[in-house]
N, C-alpha and C. Protein backbone atom coordinates (compact mmCIF):
# COMPACT_ATOMS: atom_id res chain seq x y z
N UNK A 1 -20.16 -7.53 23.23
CA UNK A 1 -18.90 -7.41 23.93
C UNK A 1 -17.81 -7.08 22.91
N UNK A 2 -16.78 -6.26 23.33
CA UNK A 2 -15.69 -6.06 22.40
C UNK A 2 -14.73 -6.73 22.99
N UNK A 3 -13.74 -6.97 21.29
CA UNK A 3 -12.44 -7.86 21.84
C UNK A 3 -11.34 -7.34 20.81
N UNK A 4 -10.40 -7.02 21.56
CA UNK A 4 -9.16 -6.55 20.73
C UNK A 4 -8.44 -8.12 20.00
N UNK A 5 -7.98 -7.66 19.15
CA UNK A 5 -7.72 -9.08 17.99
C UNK A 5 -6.32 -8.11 17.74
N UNK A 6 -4.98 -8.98 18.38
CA UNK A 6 -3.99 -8.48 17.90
C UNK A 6 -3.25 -9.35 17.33
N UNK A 7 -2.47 -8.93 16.19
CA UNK A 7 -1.98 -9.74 14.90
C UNK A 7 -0.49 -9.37 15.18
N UNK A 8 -0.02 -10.89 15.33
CA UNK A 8 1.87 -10.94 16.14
C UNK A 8 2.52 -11.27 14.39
N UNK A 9 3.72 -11.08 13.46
CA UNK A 9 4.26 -11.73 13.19
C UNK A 9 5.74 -11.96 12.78
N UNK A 10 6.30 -12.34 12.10
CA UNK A 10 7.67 -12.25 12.37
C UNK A 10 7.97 -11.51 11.52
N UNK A 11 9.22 -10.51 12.57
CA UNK A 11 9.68 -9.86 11.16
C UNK A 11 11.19 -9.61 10.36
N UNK A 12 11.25 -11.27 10.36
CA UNK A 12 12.37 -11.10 9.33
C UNK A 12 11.38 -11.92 8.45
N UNK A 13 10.35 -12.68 8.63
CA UNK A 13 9.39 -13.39 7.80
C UNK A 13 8.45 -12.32 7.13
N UNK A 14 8.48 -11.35 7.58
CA UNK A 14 7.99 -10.09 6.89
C UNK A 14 9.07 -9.13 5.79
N UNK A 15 9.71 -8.79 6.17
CA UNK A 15 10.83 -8.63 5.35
C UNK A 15 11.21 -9.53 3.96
N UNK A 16 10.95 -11.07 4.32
CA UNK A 16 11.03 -11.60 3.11
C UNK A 16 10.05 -11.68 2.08
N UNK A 17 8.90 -11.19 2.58
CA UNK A 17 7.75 -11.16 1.62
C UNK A 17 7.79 -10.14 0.44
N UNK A 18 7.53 -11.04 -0.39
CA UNK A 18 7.41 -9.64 -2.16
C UNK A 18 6.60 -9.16 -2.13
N UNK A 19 6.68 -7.64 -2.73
CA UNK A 19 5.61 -7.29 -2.68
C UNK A 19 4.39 -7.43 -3.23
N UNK A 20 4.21 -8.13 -4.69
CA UNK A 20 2.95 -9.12 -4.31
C UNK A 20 2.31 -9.62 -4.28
N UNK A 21 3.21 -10.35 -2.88
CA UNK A 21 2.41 -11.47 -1.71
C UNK A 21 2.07 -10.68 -0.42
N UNK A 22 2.45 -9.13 -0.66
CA UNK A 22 2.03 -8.04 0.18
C UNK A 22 1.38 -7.81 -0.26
N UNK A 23 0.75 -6.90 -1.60
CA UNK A 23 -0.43 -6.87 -1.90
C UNK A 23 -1.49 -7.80 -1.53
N UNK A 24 -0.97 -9.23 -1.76
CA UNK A 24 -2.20 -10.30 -1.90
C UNK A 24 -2.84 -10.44 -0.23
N UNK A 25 -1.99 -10.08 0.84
CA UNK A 25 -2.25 -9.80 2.10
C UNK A 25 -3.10 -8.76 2.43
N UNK A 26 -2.64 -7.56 2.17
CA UNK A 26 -3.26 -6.33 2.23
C UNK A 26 -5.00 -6.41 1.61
N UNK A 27 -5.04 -7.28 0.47
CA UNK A 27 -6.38 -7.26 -0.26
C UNK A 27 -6.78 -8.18 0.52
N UNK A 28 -6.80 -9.03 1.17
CA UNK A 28 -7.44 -10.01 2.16
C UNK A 28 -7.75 -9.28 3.20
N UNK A 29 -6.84 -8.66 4.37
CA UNK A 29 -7.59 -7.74 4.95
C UNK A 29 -8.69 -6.99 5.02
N UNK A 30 -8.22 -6.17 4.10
CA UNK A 30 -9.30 -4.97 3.24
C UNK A 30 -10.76 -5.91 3.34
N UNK A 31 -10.71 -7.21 2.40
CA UNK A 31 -11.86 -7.84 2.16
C UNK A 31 -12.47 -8.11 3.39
N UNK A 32 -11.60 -8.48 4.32
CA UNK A 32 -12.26 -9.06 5.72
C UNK A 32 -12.98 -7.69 6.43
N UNK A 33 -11.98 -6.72 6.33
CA UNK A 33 -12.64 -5.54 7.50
C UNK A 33 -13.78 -4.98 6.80
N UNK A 34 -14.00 -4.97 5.49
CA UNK A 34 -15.28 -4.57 4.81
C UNK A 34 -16.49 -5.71 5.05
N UNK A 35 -16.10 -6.76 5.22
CA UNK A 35 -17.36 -7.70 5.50
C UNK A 35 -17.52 -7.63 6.91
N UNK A 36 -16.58 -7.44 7.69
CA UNK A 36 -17.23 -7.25 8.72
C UNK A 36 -17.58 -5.89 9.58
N UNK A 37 -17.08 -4.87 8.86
CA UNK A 37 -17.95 -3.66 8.82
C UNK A 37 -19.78 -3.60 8.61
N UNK A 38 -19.85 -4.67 6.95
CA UNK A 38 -20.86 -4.47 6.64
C UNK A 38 -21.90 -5.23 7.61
N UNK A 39 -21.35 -6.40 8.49
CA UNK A 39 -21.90 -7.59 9.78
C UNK A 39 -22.02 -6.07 10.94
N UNK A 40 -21.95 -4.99 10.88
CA UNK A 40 -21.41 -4.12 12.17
C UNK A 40 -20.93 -4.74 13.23
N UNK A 41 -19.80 -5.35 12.96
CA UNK A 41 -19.16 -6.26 13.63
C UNK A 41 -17.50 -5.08 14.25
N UNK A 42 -17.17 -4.42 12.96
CA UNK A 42 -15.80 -3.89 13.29
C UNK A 42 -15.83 -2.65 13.68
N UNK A 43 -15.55 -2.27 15.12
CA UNK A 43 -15.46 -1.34 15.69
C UNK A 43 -14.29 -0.49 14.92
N UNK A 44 -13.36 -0.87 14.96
CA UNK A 44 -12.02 -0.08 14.53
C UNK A 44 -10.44 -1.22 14.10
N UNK A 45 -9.93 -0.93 13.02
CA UNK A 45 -8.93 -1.59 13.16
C UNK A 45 -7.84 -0.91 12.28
N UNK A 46 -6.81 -1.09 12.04
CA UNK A 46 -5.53 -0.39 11.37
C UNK A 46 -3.75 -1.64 11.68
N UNK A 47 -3.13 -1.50 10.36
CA UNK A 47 -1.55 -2.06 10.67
C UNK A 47 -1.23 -0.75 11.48
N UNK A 48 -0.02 -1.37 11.96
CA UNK A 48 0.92 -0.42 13.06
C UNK A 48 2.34 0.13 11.90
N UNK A 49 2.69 1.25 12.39
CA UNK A 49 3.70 2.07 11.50
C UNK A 49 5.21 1.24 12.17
N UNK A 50 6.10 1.13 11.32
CA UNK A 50 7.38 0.67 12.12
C UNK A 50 7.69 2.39 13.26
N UNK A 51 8.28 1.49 14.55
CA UNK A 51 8.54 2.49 15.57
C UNK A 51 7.58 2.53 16.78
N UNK A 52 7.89 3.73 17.06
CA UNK A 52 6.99 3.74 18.50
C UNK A 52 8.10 4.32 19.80
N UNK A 53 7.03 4.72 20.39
CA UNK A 53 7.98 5.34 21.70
C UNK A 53 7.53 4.29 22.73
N UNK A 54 8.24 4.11 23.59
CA UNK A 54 8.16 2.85 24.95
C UNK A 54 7.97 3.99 26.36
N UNK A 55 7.29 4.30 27.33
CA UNK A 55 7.07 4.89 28.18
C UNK A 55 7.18 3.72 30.05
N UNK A 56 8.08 3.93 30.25
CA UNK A 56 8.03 3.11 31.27
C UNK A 56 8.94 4.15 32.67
N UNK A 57 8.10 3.68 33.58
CA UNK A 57 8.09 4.70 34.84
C UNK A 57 8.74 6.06 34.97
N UNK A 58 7.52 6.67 33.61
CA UNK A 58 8.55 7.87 33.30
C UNK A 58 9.34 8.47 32.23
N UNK A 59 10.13 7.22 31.99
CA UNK A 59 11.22 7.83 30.69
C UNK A 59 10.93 6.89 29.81
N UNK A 60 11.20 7.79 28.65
CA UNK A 60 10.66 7.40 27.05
C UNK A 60 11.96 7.17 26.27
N UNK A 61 11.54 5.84 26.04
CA UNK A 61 12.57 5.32 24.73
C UNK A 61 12.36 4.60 23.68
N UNK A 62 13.12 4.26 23.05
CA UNK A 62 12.25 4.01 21.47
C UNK A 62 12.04 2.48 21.68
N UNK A 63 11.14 2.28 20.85
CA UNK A 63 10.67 0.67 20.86
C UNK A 63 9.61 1.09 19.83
N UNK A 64 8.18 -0.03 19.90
CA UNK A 64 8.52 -0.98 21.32
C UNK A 64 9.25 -2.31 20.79
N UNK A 65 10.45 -2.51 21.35
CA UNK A 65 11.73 -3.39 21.66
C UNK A 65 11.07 -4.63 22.52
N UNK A 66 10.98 -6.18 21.90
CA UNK A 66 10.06 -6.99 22.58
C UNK A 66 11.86 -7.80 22.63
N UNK A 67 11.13 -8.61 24.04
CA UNK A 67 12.35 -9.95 23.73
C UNK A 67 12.36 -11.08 23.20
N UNK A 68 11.20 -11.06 21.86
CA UNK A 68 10.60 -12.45 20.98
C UNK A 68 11.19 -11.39 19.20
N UNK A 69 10.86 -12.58 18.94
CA UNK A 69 11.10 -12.77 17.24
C UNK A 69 9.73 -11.94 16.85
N UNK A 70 8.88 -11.85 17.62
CA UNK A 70 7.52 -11.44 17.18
C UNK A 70 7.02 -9.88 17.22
N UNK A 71 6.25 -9.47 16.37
CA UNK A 71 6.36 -8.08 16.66
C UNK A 71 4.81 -7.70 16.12
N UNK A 72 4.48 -6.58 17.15
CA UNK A 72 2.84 -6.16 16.61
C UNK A 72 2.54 -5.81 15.32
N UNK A 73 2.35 -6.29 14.45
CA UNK A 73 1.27 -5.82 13.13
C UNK A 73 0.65 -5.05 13.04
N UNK A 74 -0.60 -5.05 13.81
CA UNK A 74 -1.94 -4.43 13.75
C UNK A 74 -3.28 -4.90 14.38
N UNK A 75 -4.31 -4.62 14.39
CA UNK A 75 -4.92 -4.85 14.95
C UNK A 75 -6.39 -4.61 14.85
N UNK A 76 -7.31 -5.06 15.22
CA UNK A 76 -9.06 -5.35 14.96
C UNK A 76 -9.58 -4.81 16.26
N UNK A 77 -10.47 -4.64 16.36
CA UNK A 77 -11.26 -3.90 17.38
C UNK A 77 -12.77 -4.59 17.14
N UNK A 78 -13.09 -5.84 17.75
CA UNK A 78 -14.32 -5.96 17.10
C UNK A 78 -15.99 -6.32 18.35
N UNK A 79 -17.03 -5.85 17.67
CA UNK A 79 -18.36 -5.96 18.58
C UNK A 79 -18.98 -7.48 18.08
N UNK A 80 -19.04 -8.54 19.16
CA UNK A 80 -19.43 -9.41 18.72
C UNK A 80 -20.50 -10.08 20.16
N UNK A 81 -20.63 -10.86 19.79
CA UNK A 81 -21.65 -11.70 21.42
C UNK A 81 -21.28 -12.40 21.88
N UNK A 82 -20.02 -13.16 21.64
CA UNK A 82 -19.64 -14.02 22.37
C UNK A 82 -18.13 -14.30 21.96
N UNK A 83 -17.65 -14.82 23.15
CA UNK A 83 -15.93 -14.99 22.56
C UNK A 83 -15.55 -16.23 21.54
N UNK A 84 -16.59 -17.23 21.56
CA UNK A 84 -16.28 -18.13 20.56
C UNK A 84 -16.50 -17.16 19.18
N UNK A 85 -17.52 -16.21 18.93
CA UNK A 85 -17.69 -15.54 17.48
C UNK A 85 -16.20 -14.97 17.38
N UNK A 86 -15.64 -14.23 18.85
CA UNK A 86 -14.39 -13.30 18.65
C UNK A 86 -13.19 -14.01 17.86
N UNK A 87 -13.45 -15.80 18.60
CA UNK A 87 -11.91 -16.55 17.81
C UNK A 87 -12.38 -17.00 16.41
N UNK A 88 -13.75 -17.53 16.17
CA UNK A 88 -13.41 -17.51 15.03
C UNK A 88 -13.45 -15.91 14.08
N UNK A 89 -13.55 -14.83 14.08
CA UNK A 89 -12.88 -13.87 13.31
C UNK A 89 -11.41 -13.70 13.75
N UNK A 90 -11.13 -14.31 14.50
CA UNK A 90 -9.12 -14.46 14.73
C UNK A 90 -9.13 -15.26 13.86
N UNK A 91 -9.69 -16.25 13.79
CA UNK A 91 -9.03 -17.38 13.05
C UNK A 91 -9.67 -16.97 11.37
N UNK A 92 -10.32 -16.21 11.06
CA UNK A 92 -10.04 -15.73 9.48
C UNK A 92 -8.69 -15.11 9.19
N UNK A 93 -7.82 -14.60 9.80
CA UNK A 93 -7.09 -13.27 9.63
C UNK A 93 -6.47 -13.83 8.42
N UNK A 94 -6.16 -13.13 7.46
CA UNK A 94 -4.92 -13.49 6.60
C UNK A 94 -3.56 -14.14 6.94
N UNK A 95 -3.41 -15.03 6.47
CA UNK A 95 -1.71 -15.75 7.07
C UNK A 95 -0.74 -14.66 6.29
N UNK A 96 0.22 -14.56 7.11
CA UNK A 96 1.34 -14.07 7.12
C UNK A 96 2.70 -14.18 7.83
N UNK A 97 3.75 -14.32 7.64
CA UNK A 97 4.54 -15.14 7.89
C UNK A 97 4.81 -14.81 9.68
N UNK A 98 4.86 -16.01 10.05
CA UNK A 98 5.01 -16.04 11.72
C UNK A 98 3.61 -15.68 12.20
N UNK A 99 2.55 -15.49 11.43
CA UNK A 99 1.42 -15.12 12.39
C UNK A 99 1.09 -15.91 13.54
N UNK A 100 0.15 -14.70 14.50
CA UNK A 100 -0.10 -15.45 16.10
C UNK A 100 -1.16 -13.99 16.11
N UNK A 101 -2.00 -14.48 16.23
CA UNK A 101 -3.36 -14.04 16.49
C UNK A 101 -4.10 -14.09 18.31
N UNK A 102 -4.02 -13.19 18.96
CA UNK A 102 -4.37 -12.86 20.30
C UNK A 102 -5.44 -12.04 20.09
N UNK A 103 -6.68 -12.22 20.78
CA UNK A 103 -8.13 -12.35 20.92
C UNK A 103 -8.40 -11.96 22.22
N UNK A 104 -8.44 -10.79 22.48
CA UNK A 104 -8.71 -10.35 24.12
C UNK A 104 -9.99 -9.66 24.59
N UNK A 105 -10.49 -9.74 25.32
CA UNK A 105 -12.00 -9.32 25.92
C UNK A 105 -11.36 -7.77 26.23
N UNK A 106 -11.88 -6.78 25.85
CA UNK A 106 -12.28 -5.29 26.61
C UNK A 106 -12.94 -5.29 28.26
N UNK A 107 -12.53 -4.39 28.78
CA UNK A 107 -13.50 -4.42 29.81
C UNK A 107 -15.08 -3.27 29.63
N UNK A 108 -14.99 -2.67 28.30
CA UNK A 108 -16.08 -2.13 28.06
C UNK A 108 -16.54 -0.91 28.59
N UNK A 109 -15.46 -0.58 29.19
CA UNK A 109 -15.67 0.92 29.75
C UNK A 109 -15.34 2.43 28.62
């Protein structure tokens, strides 16, 4: 079963990070999506670029503009057997400031 693993965190708590304690993030990642590449566990995953267009009934505007402190990161794409395997690879993710880790089932189509 696949489960999208999306990584929330704050970003003025991002902003304060040096760069590095960005590096030291970034190399934790890296380490994780390679081990679980090598498990053929990781379907697909990537950070998100600042920006984005917002599409809502129609007309496009910039975002995406949330009404929380929290903002998308990035995200995991992963093949696993069961949703307890899915949280605990949520619960490896690298900490980073304000993280919140959401773990969602695909419908597999």
């Amino acid at each position: 079963m696949r489960y999208l693993i999306l990584l929330w965190g704050s970003a003025d708590g991002e902003a304060a990070v040096t760069p590095d304690e960005r590096r030291a993030i970034v190399a934790e990642h890296l380490k994780l999506s390679e081990r679980l590449r090598d498990e053929g566990k990781l379907v697909h995953g990537d950070p998100l670029a600042p920006g984005g267009k917002v599409l809502r009934d129609g007309i496009v505007t910039d975002g995406p503009f949330v009404e929380t402190k929290e903002q998308v990161g990035g995200y995991y794409i992963v093949e696993v057997g069961s949703e307890e395997e899915a949280l605990a690879i949520g619960r490896e993710m690298p900490k980073s400031p304000g993280l919140v880790v959401e773990v969602l089932p695909t419908s597999g189509v």
